[in-house]
Protein backbone atom coordinates (compact mmCIF):
# COMPACT_ATOMS: atom_id res chain seq x y z
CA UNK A 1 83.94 95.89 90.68
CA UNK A 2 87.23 94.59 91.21
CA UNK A 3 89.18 94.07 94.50
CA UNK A 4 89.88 97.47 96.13
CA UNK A 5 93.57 98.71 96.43
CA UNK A 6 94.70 101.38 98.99
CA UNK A 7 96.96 104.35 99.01
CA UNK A 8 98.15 106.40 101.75
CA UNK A 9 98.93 109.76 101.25
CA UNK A 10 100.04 112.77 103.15
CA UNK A 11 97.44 115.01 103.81
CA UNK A 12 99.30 118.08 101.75
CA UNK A 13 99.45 115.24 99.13
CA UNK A 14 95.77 114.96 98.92
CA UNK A 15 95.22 118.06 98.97
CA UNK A 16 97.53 118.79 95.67
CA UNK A 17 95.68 115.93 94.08
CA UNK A 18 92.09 117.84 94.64
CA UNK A 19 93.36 121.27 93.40
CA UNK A 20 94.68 119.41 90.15
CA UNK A 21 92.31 116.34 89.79
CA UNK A 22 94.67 113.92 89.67
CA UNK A 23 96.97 112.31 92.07
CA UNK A 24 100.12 111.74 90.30
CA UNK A 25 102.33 110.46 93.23
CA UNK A 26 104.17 111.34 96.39
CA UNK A 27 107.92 111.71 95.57
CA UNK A 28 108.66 107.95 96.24
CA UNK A 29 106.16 106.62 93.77
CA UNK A 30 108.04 109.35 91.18
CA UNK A 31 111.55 108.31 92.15
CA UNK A 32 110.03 104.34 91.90
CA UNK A 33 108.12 105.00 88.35
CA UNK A 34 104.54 103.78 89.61
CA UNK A 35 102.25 104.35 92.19
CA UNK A 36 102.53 102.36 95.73
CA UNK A 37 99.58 100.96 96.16
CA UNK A 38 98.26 97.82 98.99
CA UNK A 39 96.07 95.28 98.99
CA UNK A 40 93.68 95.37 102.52
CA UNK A 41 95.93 93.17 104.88
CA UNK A 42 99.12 95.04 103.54
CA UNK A 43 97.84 98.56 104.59
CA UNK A 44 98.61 98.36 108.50
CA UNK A 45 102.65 97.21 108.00
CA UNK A 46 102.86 99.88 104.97
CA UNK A 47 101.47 102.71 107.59
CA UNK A 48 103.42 101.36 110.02
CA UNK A 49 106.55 101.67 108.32
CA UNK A 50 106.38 104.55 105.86
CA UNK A 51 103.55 106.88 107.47
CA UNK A 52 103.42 106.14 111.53
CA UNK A 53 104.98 109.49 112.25
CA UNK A 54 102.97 111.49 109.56
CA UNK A 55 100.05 113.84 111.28
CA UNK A 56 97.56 114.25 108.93
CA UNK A 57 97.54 110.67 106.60
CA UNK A 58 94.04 109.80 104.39
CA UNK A 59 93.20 106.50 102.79
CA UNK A 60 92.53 106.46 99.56
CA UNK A 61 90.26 103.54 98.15
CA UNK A 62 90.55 102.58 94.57
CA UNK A 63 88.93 99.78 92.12
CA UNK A 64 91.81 97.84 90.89
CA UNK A 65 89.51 97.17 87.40
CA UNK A 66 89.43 100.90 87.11
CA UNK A 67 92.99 100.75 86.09
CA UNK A 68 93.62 97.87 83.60
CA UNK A 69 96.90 96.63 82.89
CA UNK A 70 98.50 99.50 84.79
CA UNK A 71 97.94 98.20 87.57
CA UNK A 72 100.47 95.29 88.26
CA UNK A 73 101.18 92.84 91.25
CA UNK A 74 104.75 92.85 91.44
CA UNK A 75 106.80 91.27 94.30
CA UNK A 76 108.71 93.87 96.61
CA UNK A 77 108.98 93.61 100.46
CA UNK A 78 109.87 90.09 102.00
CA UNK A 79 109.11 88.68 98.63
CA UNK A 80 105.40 89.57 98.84
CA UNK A 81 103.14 91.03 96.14
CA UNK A 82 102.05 94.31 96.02
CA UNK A 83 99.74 96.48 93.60
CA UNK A 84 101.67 99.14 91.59
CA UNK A 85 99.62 101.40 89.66
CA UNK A 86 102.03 102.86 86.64
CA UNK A 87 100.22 105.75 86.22
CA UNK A 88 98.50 108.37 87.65
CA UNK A 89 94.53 108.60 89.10
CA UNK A 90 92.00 111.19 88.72
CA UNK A 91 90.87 112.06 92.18
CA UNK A 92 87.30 111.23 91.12
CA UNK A 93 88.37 107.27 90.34
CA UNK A 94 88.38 106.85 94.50
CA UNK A 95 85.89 105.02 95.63
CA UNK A 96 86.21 106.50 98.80
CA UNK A 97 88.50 108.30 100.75
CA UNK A 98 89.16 108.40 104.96
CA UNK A 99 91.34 110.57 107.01
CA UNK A 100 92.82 107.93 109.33
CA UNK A 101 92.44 109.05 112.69
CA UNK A 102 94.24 107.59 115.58
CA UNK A 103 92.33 105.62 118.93
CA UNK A 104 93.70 106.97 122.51
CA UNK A 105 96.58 105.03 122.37
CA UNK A 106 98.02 106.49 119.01
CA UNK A 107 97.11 103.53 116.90
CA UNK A 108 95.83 103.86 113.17
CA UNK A 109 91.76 103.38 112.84
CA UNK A 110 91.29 101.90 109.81
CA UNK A 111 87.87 101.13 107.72
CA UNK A 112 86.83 97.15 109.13
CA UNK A 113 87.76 95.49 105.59
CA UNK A 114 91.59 96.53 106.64
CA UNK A 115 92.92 93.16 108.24
């Protein structure tokens, strides 16, 4: 097994992806030509700044060997690298997903491998 990537998706998203069996992107990875994906210390600023006001977000856990040279680690935000999967993913290639609930004070719970 590889490292694990992340996705966060709407929950409507998700639940498009099941019906089909495959995810093949929210409208930004379409517009952007791959899939946005993180590595585990990127999820929390990516939430924060693209889902924080969603109600109903999952994670989505993925191998990154599952995906060959698809997957690339290109630079984008504050010159960092991020994973972006060009192509789509059959909802069975998740490792595992989690609905990301929120503690008492709104804040994201994510699984204890996100930094």
């Amino acid at each position: 097994m590889g490292e694990i990537v992340y996705k966060i998706v709407r929950g409507w998203e998700w639940a498009e992806a099941e019906k089909s069996g495959v995810f093949t992107g929210s409208a930004d990875d379409k517009r952007d030509g791959f899939i946005h994906l993180s590595a585990a210390h990127q999820v929390g600023a990516t939430f924060d700044r693209y889902f924080r006001d969603e109600n109903n977000p999952w994670l989505i856990l993925l191998d990154s060997e599952r995906f060959g040279p698809a997957l690339k680690w290109e630079v984008s935000r504050r010159g960092e690298k991020f994973p972006h999967l060009y192509g789509t993913f059959a909802v069975g290639d998740a490792e595992k997903v989690v609905a990301i609930d929120r503690d008492g004070d709104g804040r994201p719970i994510f699984p204890p491998e996100i930094a």
